[in-house]
N, C-alpha and C. Protein backbone atom coordinates (compact mmCIF):
# COMPACT_ATOMS: atom_id res chain seq x y z
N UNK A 1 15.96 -112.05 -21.08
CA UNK A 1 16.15 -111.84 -19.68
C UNK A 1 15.30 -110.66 -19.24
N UNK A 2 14.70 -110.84 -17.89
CA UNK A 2 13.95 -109.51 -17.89
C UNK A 2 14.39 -108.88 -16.28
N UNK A 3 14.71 -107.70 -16.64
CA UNK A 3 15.32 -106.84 -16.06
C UNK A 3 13.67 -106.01 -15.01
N UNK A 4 14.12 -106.22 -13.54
CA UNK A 4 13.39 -105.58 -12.87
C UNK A 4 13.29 -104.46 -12.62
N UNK A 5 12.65 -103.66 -12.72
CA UNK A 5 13.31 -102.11 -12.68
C UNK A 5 11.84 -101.50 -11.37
N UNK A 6 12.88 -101.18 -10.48
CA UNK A 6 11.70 -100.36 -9.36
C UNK A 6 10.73 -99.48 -9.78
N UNK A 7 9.35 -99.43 -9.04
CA UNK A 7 8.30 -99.01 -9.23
C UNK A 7 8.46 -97.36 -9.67
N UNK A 8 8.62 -96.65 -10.51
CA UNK A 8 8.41 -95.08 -10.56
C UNK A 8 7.03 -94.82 -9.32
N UNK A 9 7.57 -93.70 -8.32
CA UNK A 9 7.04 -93.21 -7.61
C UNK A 9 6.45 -92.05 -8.22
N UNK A 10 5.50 -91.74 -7.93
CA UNK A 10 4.40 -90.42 -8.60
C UNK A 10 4.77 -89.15 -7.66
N UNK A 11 5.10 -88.33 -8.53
CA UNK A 11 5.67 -86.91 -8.49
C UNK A 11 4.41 -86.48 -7.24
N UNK A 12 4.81 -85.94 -6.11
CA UNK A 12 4.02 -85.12 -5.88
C UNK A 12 4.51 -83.74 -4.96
N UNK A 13 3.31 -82.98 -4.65
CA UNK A 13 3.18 -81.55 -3.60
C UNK A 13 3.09 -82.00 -2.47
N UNK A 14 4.11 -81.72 -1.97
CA UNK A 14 4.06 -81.76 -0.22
C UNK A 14 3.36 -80.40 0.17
N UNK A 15 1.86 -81.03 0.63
CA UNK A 15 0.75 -79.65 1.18
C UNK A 15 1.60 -78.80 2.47
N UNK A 16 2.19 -79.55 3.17
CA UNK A 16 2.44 -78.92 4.98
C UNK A 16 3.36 -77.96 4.73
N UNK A 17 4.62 -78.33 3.96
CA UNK A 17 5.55 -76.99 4.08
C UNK A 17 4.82 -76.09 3.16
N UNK A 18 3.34 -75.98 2.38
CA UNK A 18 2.87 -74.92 1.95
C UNK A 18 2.29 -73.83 2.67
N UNK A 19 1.57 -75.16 3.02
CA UNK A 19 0.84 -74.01 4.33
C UNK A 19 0.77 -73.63 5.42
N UNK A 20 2.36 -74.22 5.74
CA UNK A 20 3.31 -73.15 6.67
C UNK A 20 3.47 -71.94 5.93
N UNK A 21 3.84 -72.44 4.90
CA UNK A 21 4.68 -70.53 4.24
C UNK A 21 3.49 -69.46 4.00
N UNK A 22 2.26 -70.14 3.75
CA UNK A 22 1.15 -69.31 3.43
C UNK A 22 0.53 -68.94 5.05
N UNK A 23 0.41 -69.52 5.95
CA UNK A 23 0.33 -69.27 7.20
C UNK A 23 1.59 -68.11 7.72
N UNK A 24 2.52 -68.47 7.44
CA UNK A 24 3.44 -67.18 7.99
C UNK A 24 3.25 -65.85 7.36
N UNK A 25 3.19 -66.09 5.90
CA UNK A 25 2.54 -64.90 4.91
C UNK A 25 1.39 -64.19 5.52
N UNK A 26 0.87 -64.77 5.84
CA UNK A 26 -0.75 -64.20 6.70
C UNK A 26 -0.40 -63.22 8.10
N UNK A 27 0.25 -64.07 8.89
CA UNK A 27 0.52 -63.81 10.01
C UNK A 27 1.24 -62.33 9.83
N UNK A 28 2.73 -61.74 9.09
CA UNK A 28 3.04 -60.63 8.50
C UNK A 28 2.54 -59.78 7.95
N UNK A 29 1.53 -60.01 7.24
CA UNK A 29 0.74 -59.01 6.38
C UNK A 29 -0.59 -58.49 7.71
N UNK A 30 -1.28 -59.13 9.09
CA UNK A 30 -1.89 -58.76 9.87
C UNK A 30 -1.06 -58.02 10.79
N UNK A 31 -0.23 -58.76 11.06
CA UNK A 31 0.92 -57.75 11.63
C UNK A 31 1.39 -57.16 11.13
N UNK A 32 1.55 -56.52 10.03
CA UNK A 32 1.95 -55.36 8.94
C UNK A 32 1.02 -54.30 9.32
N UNK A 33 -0.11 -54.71 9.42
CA UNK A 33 -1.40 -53.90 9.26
C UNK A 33 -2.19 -52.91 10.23
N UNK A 34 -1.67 -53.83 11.55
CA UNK A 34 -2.37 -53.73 12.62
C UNK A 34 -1.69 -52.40 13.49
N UNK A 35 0.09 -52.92 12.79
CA UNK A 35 1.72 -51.92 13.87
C UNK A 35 0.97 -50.81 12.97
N UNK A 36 0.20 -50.24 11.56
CA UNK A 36 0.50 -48.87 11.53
C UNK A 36 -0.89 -48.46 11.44
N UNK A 37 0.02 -47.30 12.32
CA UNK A 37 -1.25 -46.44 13.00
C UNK A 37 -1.76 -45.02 12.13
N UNK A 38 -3.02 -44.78 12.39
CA UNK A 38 -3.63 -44.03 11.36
C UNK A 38 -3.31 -42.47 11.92
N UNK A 39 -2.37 -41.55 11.23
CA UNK A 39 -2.51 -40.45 11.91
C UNK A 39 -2.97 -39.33 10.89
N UNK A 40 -4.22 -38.76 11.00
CA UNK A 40 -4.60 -37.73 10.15
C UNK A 40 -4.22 -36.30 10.34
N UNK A 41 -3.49 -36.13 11.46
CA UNK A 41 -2.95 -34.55 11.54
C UNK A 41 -1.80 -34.29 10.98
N UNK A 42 -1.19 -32.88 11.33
CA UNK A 42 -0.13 -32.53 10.68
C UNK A 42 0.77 -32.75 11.42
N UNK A 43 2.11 -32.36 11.08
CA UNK A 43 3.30 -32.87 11.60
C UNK A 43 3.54 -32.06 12.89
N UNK A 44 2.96 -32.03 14.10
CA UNK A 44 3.55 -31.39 15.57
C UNK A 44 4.54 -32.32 16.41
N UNK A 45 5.09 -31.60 17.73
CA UNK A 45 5.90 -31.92 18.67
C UNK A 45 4.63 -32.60 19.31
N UNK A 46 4.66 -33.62 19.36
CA UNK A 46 2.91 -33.95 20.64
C UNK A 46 3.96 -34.54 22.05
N UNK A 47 3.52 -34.36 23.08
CA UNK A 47 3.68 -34.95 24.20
C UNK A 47 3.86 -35.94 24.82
N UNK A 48 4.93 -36.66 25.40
CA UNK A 48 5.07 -38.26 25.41
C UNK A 48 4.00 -38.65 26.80
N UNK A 49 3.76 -39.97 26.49
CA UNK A 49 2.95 -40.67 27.70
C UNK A 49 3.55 -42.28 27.44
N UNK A 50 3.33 -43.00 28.36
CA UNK A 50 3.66 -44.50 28.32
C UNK A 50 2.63 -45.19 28.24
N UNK A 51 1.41 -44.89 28.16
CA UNK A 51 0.05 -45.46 27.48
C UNK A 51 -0.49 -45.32 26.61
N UNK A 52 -0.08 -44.35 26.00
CA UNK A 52 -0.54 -43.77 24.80
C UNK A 52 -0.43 -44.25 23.99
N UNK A 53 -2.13 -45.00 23.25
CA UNK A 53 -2.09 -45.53 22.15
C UNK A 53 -2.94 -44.73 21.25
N UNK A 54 -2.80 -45.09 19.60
CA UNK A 54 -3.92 -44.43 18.78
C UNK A 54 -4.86 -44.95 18.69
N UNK A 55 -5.83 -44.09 18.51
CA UNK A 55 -7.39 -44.40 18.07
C UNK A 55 -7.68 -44.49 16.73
N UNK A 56 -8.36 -45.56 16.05
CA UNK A 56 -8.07 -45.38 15.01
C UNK A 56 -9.49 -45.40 14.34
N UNK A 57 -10.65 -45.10 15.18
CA UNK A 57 -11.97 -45.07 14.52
C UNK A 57 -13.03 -43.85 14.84
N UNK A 58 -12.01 -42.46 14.97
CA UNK A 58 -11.99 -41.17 14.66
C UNK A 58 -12.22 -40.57 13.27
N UNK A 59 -13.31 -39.83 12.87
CA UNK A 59 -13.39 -39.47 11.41
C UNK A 59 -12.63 -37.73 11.55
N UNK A 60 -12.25 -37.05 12.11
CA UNK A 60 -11.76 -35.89 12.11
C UNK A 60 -10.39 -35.45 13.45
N UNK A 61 -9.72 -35.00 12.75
CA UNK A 61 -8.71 -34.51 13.38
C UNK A 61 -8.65 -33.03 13.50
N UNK A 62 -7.89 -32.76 14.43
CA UNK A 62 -7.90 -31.27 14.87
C UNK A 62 -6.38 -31.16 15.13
N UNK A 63 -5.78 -30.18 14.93
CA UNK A 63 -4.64 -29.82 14.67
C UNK A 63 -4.19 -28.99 15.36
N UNK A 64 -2.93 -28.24 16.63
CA UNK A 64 -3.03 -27.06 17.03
C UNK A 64 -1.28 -26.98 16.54
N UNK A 65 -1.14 -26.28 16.18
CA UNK A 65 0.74 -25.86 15.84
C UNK A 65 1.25 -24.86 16.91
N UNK A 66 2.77 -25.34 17.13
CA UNK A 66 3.03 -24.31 18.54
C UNK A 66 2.50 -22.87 18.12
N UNK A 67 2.32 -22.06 17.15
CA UNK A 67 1.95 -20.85 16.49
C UNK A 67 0.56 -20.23 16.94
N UNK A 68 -0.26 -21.53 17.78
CA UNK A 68 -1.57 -21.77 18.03
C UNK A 68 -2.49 -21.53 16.78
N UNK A 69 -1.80 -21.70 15.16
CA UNK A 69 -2.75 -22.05 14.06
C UNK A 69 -3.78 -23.10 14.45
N UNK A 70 -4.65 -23.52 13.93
CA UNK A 70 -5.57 -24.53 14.07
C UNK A 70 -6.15 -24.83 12.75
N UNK A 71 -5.75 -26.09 12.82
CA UNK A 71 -6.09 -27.15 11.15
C UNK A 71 -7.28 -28.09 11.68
N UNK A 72 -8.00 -28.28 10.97
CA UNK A 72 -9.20 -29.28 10.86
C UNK A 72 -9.16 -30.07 9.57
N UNK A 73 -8.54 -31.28 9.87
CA UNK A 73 -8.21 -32.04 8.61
C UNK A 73 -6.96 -31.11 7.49
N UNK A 74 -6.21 -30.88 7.96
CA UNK A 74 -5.24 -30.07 7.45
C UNK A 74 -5.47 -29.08 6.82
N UNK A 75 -6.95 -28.39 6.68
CA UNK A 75 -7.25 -26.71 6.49
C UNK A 75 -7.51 -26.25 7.70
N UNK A 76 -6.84 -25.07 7.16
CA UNK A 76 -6.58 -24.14 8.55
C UNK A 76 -8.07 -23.50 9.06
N UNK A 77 -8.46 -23.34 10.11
CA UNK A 77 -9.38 -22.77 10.30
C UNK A 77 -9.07 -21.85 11.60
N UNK A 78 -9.65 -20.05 11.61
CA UNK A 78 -9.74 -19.56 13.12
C UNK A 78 -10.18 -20.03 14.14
N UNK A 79 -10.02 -19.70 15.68
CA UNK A 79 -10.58 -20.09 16.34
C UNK A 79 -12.04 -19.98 16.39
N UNK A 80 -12.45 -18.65 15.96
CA UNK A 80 -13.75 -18.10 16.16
C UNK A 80 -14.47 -19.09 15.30
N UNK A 81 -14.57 -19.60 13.87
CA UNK A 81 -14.80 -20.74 13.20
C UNK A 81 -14.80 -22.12 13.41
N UNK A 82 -13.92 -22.67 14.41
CA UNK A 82 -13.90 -23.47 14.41
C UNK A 82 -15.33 -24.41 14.93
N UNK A 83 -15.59 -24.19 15.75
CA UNK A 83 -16.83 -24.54 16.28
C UNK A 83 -18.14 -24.96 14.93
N UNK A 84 -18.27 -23.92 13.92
CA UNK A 84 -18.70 -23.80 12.68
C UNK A 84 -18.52 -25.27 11.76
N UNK A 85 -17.11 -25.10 11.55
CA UNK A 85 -16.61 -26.32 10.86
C UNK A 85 -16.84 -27.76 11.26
N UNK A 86 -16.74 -27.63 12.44
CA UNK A 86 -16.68 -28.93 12.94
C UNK A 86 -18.06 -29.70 13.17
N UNK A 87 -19.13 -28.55 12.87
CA UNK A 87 -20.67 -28.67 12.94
C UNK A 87 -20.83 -29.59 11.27
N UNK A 88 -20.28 -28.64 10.53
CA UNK A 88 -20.72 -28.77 9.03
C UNK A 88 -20.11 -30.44 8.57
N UNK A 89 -18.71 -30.29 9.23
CA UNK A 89 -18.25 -31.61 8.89
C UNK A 89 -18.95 -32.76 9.62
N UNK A 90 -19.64 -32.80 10.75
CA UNK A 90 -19.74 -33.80 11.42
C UNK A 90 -21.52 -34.42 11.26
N UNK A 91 -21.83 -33.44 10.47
CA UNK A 91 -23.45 -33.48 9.92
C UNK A 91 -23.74 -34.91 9.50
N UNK A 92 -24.59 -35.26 9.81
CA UNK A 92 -25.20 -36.80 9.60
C UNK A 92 -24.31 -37.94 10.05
N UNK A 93 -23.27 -37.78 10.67
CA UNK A 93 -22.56 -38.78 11.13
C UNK A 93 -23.41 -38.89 13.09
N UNK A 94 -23.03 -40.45 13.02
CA UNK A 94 -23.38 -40.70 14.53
C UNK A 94 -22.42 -40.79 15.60
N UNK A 95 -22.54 -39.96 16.51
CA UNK A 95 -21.69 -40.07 17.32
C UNK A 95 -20.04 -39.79 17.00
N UNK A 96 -19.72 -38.87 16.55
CA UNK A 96 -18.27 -38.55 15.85
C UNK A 96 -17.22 -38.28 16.81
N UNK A 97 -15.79 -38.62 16.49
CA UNK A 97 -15.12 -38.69 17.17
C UNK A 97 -14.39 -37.06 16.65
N UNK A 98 -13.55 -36.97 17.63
CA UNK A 98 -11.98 -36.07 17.04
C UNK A 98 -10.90 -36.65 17.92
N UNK A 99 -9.57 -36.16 16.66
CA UNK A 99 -8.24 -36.54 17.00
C UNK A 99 -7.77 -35.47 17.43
N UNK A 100 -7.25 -34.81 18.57
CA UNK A 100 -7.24 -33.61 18.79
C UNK A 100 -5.10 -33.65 19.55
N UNK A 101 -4.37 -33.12 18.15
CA UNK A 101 -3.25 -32.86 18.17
C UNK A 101 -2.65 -31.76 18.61
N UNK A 102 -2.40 -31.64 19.73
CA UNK A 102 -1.65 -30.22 20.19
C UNK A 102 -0.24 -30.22 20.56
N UNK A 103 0.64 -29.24 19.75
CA UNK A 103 1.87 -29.05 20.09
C UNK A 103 1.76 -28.79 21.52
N UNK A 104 3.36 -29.52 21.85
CA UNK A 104 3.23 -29.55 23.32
C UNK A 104 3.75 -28.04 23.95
N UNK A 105 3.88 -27.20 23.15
CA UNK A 105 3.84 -26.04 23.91
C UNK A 105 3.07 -25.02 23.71
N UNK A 106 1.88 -25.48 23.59
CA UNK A 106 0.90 -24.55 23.68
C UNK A 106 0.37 -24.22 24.90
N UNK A 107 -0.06 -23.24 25.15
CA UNK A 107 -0.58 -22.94 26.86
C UNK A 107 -1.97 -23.79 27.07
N UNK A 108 -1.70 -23.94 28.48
CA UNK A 108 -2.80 -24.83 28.77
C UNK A 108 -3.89 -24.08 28.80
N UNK A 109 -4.29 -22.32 28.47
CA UNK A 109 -5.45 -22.00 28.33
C UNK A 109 -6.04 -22.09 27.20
N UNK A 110 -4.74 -21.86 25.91
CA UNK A 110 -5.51 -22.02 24.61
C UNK A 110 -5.50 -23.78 24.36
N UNK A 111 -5.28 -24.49 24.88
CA UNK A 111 -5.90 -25.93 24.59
C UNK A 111 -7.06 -26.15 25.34
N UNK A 112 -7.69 -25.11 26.20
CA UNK A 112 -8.82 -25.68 26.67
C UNK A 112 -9.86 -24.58 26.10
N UNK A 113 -9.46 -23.19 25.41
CA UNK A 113 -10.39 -22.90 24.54
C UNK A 113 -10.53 -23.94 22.86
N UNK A 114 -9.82 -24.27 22.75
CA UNK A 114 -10.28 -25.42 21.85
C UNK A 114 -11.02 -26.27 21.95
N UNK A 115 -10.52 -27.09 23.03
CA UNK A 115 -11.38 -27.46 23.45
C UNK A 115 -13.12 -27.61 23.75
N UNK A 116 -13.09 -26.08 24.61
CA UNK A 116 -14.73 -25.72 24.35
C UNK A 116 -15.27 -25.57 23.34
N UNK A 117 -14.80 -25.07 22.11
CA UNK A 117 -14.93 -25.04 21.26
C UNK A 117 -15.52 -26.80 20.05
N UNK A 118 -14.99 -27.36 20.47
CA UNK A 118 -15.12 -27.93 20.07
C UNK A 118 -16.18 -28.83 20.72
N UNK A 119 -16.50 -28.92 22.21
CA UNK A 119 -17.78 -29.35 23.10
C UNK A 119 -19.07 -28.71 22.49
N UNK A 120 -18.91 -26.84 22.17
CA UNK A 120 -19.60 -26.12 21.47
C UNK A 120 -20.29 -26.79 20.11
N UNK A 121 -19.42 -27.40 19.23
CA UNK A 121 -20.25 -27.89 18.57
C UNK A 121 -20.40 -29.46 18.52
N UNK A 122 -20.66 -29.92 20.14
CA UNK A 122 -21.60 -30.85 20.44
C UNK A 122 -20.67 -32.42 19.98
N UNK A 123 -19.30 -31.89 20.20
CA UNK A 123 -18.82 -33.25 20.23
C UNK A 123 -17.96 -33.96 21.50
N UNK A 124 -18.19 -35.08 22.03
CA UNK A 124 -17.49 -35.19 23.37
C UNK A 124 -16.87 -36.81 23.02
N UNK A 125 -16.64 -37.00 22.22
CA UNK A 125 -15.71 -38.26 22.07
C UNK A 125 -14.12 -37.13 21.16
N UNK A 126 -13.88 -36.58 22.70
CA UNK A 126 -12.17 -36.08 22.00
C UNK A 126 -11.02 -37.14 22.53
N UNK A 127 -10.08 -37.15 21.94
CA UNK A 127 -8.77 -37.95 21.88
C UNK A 127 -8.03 -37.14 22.18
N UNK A 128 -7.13 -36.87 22.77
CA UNK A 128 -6.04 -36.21 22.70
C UNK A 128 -4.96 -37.12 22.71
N UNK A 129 -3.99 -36.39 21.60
CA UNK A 129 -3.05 -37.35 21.34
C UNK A 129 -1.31 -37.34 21.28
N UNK A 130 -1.19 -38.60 21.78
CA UNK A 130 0.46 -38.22 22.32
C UNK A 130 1.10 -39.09 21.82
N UNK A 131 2.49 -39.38 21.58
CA UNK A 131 3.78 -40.15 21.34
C UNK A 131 4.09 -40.85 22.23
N UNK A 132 4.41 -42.48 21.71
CA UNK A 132 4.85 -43.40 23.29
C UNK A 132 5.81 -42.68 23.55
N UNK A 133 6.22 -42.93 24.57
CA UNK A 133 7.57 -42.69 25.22
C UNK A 133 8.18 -43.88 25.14
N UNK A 134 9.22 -44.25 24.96
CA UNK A 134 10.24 -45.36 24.88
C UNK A 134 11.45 -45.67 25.82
């Protein structure tokens, strides 16, 4: 007697629910990437704004602490120097930016001698930088 026995169906990979999951994987890891923001200064009170976004294709940061210390890439530098530093560091680069972090209670005269200071040595792509407000 011969016994019919249904066709064995061939094992396979369902492609679509893969590359959904590898598509969502993607999608998280750009959006992982994109939400964090590059901050090279030190830890200050900065100033809220509701536009305020980061820049993130700045090669130097500038630092002011309510104390009115001043960090350039987190070494401290005087005022009278600073201008100096910011020459030496910015040598052979084109067109250089700064991140320019000031505690928010610093007087508005010593943020605009920094400022010059920093025009002084011939850079005018400054940032100044603040905290969203929420």
């Amino acid at each position: 007697m011969k016994i019919d026995l249904p066709a064995v169906k061939k094992i396979r990979i369902e492609m679509l629910p893969l590359i959904d999951i590898v598509f969502l994987l993607l999608v998280v890891f750009i959006y992982a990437m994109l939400s964090m923001a590059v901050h090279r200064g030190l830890p200050v009170s900065l100033p809220l704004s509701t536009t305020a976004e980061p820049e993130k294709h700045l090669i130097i940061s500038v630092t002011v602490r309510d104390d009115n210390t001043i960090y350039v890439n987190k070494k401290q530098v005087v005022l009278e120097q600073l201008t100096e530093v910011l020459k030496q560091k910015t040598d052979g680069h084109v067109n250089p930016g700064i991140l320019l972090f000031a505690d928010n209670s610093i007087s508005y005269q010593s943020l605009f001698n920094i400022l010059d200071r920093i025009r002084m040595a011939g850079l005018n792509r400054i940032s100044l930088q603040a905290e969203v407000e929420r």
